[in-house]
C-alpha atoms as a PDB file:
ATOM      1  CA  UNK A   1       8.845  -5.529  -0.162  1.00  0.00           C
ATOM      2  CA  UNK A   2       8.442  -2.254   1.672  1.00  0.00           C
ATOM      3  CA  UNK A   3       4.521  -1.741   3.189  1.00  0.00           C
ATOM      4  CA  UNK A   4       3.474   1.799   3.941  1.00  0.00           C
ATOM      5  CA  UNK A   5       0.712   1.389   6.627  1.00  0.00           C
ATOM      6  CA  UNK A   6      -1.453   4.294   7.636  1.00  0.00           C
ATOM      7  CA  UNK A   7      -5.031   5.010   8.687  1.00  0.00           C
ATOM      8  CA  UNK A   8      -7.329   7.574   9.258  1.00  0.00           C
ATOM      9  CA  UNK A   9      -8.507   6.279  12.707  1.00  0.00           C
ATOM     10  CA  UNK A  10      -4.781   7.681  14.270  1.00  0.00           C
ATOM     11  CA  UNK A  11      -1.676   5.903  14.906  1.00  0.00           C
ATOM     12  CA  UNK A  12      -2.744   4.074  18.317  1.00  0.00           C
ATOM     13  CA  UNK A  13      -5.840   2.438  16.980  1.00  0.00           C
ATOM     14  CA  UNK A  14      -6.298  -1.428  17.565  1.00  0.00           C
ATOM     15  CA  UNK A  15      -6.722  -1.933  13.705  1.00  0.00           C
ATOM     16  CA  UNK A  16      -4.018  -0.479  12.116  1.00  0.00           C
ATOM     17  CA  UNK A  17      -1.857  -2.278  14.920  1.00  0.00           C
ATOM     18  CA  UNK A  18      -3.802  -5.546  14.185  1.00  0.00           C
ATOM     19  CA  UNK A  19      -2.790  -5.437  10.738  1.00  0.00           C
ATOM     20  CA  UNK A  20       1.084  -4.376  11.694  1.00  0.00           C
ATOM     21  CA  UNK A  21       1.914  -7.331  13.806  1.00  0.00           C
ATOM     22  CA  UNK A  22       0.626  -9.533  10.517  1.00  0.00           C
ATOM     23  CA  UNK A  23       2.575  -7.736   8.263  1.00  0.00           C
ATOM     24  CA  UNK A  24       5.744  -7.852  10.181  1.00  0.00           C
ATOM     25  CA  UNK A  25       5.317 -12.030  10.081  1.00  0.00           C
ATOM     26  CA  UNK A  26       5.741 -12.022   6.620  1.00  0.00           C
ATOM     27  CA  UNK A  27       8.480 -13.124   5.005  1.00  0.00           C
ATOM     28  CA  UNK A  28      10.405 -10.155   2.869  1.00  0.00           C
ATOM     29  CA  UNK A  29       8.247  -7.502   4.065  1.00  0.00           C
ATOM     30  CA  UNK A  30       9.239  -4.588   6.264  1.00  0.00           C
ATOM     31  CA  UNK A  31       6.561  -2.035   7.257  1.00  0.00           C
ATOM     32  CA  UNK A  32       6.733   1.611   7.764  1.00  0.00           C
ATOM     33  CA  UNK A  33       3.806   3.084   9.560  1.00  0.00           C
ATOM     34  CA  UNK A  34       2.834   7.287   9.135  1.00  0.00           C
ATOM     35  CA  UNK A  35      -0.294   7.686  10.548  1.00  0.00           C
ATOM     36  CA  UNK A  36      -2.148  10.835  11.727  1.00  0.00           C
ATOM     37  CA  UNK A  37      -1.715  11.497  15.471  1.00  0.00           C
ATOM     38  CA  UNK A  38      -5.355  11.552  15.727  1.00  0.00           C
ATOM     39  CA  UNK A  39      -8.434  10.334  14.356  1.00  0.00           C
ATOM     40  CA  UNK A  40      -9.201  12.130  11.036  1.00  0.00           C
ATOM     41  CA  UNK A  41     -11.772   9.875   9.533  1.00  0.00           C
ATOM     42  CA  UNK A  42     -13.905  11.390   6.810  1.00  0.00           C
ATOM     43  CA  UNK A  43     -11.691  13.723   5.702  1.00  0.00           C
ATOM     44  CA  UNK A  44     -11.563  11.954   2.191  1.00  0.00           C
ATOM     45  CA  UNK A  45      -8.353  13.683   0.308  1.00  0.00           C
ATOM     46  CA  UNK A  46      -7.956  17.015   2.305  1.00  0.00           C
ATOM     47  CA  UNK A  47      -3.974  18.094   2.139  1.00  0.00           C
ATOM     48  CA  UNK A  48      -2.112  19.698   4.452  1.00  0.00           C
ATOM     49  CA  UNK A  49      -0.720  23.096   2.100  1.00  0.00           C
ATOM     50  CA  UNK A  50      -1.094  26.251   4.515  1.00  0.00           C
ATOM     51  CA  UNK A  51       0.854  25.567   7.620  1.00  0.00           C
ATOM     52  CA  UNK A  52       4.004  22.636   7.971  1.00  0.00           C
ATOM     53  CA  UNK A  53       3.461  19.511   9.682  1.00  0.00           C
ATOM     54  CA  UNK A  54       4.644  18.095  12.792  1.00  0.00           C
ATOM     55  CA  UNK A  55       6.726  14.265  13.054  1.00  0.00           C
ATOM     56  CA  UNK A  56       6.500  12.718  16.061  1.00  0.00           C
ATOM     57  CA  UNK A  57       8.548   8.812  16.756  1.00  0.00           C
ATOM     58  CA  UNK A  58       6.183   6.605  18.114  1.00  0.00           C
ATOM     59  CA  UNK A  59       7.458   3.464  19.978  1.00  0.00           C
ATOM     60  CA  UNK A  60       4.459   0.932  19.991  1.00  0.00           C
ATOM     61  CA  UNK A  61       6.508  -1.899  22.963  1.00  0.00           C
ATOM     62  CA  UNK A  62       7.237  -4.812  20.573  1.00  0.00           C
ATOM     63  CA  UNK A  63      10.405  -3.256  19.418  1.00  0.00           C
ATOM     64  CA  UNK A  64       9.290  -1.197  16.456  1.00  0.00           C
ATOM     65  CA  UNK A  65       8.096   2.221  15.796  1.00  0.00           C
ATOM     66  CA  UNK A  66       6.537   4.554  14.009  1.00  0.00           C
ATOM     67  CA  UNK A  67       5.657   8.309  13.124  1.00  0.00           C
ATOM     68  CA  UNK A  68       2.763  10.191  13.618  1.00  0.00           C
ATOM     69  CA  UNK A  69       1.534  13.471  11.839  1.00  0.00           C
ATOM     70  CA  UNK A  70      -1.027  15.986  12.696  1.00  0.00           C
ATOM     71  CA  UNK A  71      -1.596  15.881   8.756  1.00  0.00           C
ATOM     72  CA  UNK A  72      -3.875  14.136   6.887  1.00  0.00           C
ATOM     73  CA  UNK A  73      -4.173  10.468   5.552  1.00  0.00           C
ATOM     74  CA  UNK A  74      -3.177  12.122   2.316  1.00  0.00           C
ATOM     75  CA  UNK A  75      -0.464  13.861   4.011  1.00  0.00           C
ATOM     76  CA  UNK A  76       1.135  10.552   5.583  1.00  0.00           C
ATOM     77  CA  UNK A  77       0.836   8.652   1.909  1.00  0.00           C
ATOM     78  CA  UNK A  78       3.122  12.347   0.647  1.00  0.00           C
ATOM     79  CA  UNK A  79       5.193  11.673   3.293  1.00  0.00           C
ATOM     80  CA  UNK A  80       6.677   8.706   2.337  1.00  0.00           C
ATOM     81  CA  UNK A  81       6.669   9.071  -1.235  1.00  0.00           C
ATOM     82  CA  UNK A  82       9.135  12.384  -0.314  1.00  0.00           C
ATOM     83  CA  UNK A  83      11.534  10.173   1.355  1.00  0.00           C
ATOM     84  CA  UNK A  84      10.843  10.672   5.020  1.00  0.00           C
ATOM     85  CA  UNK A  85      11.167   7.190   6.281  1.00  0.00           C
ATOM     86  CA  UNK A  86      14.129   6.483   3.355  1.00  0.00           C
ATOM     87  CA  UNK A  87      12.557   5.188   0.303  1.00  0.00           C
ATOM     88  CA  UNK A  88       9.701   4.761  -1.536  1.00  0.00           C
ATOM     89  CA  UNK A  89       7.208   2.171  -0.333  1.00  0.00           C
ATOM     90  CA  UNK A  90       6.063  -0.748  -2.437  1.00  0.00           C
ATOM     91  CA  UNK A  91       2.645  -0.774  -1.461  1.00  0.00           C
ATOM     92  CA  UNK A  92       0.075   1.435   0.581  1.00  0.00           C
ATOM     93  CA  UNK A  93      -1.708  -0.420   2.995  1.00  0.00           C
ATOM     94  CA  UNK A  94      -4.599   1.587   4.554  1.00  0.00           C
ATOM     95  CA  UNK A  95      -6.437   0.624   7.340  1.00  0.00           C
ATOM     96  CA  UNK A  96      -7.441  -1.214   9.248  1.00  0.00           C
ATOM     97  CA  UNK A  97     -10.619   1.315   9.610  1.00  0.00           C
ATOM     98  CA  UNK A  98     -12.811   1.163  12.677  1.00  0.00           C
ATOM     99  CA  UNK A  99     -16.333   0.555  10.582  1.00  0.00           C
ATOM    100  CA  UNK A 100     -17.314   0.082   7.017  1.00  0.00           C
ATOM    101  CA  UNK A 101     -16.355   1.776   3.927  1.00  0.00           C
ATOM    102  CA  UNK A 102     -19.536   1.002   1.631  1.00  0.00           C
ATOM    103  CA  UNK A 103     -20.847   2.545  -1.085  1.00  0.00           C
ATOM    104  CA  UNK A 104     -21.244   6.682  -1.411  1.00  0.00           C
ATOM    105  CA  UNK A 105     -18.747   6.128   1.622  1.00  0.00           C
ATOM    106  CA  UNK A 106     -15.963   6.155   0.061  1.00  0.00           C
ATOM    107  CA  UNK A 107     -16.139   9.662  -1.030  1.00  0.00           C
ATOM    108  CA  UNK A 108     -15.808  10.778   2.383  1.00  0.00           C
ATOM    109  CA  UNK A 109     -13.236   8.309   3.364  1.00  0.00           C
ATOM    110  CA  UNK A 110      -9.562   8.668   4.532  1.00  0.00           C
ATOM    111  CA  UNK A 111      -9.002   5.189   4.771  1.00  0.00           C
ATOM    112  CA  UNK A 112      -9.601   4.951   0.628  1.00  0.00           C
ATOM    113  CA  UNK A 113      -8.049   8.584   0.024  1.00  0.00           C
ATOM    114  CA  UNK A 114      -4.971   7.582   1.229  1.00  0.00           C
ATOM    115  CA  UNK A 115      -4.920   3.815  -0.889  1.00  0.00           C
ATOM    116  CA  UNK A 116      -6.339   6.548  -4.098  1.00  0.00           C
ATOM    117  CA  UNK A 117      -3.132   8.461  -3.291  1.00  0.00           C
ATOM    118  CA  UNK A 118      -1.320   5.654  -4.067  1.00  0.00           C
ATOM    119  CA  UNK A 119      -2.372   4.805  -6.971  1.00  0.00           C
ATOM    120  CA  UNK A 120      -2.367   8.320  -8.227  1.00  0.00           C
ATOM    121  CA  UNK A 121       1.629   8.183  -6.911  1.00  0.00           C
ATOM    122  CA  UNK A 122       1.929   4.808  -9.176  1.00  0.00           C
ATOM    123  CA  UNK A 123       1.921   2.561  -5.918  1.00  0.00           C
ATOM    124  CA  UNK A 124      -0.140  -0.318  -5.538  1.00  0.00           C
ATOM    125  CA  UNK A 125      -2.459   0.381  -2.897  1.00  0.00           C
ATOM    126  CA  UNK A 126      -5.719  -1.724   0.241  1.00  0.00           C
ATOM    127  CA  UNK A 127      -7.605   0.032   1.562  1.00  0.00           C
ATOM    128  CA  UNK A 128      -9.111  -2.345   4.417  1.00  0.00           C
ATOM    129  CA  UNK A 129     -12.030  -1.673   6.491  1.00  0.00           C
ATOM    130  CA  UNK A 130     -14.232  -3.503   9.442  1.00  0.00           C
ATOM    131  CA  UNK A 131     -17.587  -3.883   9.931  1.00  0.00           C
ATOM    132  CA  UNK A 132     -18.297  -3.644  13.966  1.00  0.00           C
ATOM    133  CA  UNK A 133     -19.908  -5.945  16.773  1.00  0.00           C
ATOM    134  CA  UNK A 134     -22.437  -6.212  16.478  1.00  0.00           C
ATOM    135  CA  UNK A 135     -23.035  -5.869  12.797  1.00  0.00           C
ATOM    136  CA  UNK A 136     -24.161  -2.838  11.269  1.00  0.00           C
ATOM    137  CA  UNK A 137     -23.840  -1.313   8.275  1.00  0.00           C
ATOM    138  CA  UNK A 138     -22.614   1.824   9.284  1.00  0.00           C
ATOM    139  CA  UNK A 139     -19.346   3.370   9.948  1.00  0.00           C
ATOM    140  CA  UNK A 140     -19.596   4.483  13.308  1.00  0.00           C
ATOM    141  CA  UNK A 141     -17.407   4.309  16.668  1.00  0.00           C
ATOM    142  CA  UNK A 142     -17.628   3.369  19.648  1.00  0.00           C
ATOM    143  CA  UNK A 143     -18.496  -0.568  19.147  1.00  0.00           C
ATOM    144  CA  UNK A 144     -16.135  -3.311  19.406  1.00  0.00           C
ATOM    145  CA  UNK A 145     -14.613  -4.816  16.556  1.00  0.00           C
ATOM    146  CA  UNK A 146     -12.676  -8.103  15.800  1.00  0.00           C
ATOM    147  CA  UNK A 147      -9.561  -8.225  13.535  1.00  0.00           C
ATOM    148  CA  UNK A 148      -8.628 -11.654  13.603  1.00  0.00           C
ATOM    149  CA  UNK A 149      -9.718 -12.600  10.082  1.00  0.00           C
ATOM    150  CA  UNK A 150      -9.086  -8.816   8.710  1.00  0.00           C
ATOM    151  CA  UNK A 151      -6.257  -8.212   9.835  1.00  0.00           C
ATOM    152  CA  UNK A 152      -4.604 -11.645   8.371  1.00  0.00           C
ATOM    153  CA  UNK A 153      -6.519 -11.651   5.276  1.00  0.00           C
ATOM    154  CA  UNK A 154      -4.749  -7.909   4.782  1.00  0.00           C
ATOM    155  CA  UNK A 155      -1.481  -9.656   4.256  1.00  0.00           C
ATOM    156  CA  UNK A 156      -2.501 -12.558   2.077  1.00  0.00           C
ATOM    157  CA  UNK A 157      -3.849 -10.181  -0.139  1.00  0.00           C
ATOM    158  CA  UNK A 158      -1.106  -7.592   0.280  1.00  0.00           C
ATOM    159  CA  UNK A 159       1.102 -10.426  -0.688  1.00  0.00           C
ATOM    160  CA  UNK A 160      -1.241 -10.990  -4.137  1.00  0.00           C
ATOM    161  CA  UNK A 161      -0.894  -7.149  -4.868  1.00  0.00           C
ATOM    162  CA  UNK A 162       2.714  -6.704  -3.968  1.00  0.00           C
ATOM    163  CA  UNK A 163       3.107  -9.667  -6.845  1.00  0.00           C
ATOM    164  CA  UNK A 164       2.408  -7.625  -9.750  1.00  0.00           C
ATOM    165  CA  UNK A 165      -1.059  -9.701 -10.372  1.00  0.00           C
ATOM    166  CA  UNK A 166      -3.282  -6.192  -9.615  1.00  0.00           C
ATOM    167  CA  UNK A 167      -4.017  -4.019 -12.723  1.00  0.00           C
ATOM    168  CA  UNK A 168      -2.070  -0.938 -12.431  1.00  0.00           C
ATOM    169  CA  UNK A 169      -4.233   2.068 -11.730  1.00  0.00           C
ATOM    170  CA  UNK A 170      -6.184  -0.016  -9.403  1.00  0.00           C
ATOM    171  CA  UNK A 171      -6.817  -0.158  -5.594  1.00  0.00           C
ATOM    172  CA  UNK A 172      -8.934  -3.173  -3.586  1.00  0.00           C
ATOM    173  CA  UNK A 173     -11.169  -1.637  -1.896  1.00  0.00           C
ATOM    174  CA  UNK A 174     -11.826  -4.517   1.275  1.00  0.00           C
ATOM    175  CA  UNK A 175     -14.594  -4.595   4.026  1.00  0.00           C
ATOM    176  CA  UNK A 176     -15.082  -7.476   6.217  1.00  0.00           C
ATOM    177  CA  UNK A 177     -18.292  -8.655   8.318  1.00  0.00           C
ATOM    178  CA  UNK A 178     -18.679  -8.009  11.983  1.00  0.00           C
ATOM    179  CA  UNK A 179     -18.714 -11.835  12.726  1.00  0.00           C
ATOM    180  CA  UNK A 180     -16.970 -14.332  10.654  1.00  0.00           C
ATOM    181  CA  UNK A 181     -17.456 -14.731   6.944  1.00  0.00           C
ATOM    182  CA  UNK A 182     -19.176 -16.674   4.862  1.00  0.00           C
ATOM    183  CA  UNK A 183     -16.764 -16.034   1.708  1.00  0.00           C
ATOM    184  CA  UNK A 184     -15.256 -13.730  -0.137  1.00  0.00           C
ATOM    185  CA  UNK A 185     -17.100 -11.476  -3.269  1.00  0.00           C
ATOM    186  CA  UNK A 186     -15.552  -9.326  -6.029  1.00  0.00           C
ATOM    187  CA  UNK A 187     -18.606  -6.629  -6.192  1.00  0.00           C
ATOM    188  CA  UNK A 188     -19.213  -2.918  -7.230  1.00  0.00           C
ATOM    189  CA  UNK A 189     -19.549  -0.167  -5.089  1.00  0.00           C
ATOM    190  CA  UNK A 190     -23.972   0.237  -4.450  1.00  0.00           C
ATOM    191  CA  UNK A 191     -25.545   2.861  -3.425  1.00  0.00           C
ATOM    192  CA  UNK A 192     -26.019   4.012   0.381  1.00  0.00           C
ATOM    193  CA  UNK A 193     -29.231   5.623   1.892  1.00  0.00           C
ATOM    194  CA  UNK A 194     -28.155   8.677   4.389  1.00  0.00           C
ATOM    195  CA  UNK A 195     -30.936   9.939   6.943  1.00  0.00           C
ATOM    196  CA  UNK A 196     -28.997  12.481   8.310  1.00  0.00           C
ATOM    197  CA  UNK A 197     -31.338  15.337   9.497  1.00  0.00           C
ATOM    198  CA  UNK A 198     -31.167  18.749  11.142  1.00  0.00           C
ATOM    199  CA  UNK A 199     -31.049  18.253  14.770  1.00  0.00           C
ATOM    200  CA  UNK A 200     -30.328  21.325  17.461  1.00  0.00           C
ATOM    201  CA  UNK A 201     -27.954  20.219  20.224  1.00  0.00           C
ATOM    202  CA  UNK A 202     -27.549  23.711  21.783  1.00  0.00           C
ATOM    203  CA  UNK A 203     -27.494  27.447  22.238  1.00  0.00           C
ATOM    204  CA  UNK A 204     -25.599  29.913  23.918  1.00  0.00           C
ATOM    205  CA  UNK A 205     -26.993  32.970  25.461  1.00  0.00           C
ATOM    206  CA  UNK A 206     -25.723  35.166  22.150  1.00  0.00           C
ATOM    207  CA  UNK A 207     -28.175  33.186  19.635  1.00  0.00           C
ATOM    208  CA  UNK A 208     -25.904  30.990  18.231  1.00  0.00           C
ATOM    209  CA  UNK A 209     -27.095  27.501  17.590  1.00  0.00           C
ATOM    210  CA  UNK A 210     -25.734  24.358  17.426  1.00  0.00           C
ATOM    211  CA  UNK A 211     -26.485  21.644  15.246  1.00  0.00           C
ATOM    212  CA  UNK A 212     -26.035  17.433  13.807  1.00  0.00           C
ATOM    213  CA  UNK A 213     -26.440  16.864  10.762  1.00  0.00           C
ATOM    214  CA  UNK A 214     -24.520  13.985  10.400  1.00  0.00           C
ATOM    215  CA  UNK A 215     -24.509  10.491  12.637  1.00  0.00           C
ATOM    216  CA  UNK A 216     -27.324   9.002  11.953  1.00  0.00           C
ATOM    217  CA  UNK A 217     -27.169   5.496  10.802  1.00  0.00           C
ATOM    218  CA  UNK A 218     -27.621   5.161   6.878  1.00  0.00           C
ATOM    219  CA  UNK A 219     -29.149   2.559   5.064  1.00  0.00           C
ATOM    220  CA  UNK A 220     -28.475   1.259   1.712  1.00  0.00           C
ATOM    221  CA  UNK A 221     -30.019   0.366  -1.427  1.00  0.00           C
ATOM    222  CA  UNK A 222     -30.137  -4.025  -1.302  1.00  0.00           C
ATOM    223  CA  UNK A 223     -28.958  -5.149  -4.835  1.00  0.00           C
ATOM    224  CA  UNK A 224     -27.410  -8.096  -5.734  1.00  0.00           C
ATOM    225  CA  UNK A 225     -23.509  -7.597  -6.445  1.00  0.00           C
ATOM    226  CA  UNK A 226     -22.667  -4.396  -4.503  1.00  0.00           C
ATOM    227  CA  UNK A 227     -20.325  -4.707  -1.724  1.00  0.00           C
ATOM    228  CA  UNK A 228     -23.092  -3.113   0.407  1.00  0.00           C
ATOM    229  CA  UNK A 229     -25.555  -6.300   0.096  1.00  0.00           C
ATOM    230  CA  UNK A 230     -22.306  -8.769   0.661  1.00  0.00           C
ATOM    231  CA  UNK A 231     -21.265  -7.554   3.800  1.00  0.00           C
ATOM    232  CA  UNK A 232     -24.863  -7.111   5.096  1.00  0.00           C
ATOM    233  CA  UNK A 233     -25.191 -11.122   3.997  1.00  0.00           C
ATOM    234  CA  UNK A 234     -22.041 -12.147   6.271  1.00  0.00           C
ATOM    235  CA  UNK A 235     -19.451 -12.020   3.053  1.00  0.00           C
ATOM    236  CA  UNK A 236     -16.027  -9.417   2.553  1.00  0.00           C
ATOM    237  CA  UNK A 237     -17.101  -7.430  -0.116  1.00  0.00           C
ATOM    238  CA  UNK A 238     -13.557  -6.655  -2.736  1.00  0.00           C
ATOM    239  CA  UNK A 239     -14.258  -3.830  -4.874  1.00  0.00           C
ATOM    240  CA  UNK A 240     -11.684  -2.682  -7.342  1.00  0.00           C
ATOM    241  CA  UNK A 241     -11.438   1.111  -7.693  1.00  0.00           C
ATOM    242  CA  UNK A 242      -9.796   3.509 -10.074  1.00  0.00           C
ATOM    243  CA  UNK A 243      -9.124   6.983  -9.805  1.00  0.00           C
ATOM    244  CA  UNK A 244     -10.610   7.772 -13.340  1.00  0.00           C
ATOM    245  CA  UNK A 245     -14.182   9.927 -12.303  1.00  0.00           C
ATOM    246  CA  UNK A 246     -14.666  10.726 -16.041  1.00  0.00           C
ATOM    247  CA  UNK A 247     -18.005   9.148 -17.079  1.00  0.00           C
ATOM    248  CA  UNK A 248     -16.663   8.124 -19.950  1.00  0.00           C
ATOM    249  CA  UNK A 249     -20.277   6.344 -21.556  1.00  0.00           C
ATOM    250  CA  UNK A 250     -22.157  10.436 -21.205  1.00  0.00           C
ATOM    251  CA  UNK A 251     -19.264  11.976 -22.997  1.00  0.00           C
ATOM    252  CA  UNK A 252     -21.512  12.506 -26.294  1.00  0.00           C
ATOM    253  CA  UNK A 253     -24.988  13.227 -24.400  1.00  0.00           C
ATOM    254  CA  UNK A 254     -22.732  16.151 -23.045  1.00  0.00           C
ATOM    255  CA  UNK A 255     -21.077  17.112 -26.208  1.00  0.00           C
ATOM    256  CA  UNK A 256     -25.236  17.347 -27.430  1.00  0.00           C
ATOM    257  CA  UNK A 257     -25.587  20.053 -24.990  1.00  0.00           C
ATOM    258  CA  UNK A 258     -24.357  22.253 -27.791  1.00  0.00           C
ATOM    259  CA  UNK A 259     -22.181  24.291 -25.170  1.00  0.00           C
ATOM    260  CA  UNK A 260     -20.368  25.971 -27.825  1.00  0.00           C
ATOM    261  CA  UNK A 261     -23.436  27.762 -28.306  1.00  0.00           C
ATOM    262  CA  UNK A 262     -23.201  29.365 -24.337  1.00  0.00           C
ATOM    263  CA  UNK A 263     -19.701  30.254 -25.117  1.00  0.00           C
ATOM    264  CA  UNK A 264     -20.752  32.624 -27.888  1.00  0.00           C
ATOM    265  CA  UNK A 265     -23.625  33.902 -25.687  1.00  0.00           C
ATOM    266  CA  UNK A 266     -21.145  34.784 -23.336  1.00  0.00           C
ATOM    267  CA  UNK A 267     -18.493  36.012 -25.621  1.00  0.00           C
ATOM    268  CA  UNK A 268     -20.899  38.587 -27.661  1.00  0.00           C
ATOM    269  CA  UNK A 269     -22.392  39.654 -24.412  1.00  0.00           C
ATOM    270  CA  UNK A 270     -18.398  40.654 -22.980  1.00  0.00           C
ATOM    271  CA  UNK A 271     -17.883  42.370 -26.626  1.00  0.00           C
ATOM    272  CA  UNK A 272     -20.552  44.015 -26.752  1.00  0.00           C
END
């Protein structure tokens, strides 16, 4: 089995090389690692398309290496899939990420968008993330984090997906507790609470301002079965994701808008 890892943390960070080293012990696998060069985290599924990209070999002193791209997460998931390390991975491993992935964060998330590319490539895909010390539920940097249950528990269940047992279409979705777990629980996404707010930092002497507006720890709506209220009881939340955004049960409340109707509006108003 071939693993593509990457992250969106940068090729250097502590938890996509956590999760390397357990990879390589496994029997069967090899692992090919494309990560950005530099942290890009929440840039979601932002491509590379108006200037080429830059490969750099990366030698990380056990013996193996790797490459790293000033491109996106997207970018590194493209690279493979066009052949740069040889051949077409087997599964997308993404992650380790340096905080949670929870809820509404997703969205935002280059860790997931490059396990989403993945699956939209036909490639089983983790996306693996890690709450920090000590526990928050938040996704920032700049705390210390353990990966000595993530990063292990990445390849026994890399080892389930790589066996054909994952629906196809689908992508885990993983984020482990700060401290260690309590157990393990298959959950939907929930439903964060952001308090970003408007906050000057500066000002030059030609009136330009400076401003945050993002940073500020969220919160998150506590309901039983969302991966949100796991990890905040001690558990690694699994959530199952699909690429699919089509809200499939308001397809006739929106064919009830009677939007044929605005189309002849429009259309009489262009003849007329």
């Amino acid at each position: 089995m071939r693993v593509l890892l990457t992250n969106d943390d940068g090729i250097t960070a502590p938890g996509l090389q956590a999760v390397r080293r357990a990879l390589r012990e496994m029997d069967g696998v090899e692992v090919d690692v494309i990560a950005p060069d530099s942290n890009r985290s929440a840039t979601a599924r932002s491509i590379t398309t108006r200037s080429p990209l830059t490969v750099e070999e990366v030698e990380f002193g056990d013996g193996d290496v790797g490459y790293a791209t000033d491109g996106t997460p997207v970018d590194c998931v493209r690279f493979a899939e066009l052949g740069l390390v040889g051949h077409r991975p087997d599964l997308i491993v993404s992650g380790i990420n340096h905080g949670a992935n929870l809820g509404d964060d997703i969205t935002y998330s280059g860790t997931v968008a490059a396990a989403l590319e993945g699956i939209v490539l036909g490639i089983p895909a983790i996306a693996v993330s890690q709450q920090s010390l000590p526990p928050k539920l938040d996704f920032q940097l700049g705390r210390r984090f353990d990966f000595s249950i993530s990063a292990p528990l990445t390849a026994a269940l890399a080892a389930i997906v790589a066996d054909g047992r994952l629906p196809t279409g689908t992508l885990l979705n993983v984020n482990c507790p700060g401290e260690e777990p309590r157990g393990i629980e298959v959950t939907r996404l929930g439903k964060r609470v952001y308090d970003d707010e408007l906050k000057q930092v500066d000002e030059d002497g030609n009136g330009r301002k400076r401003y945050r507006i993002y940073g500020f720890e969220p919160g998150f709506e506590d309901e039983d079965g969302t991966a949100l209220a796991a990890v905040a009881r001690g558990e690694i939340a699994i959530t199952p994701l699909h690429f699919d955004l089509t809200a499939h049960p308001r397809l006739d409340a929106v064919r009830d808008l009677q939007l044929d109707g605005a189309l002849e509006r429009v259309l009489e108003t262009v003849r007329a």
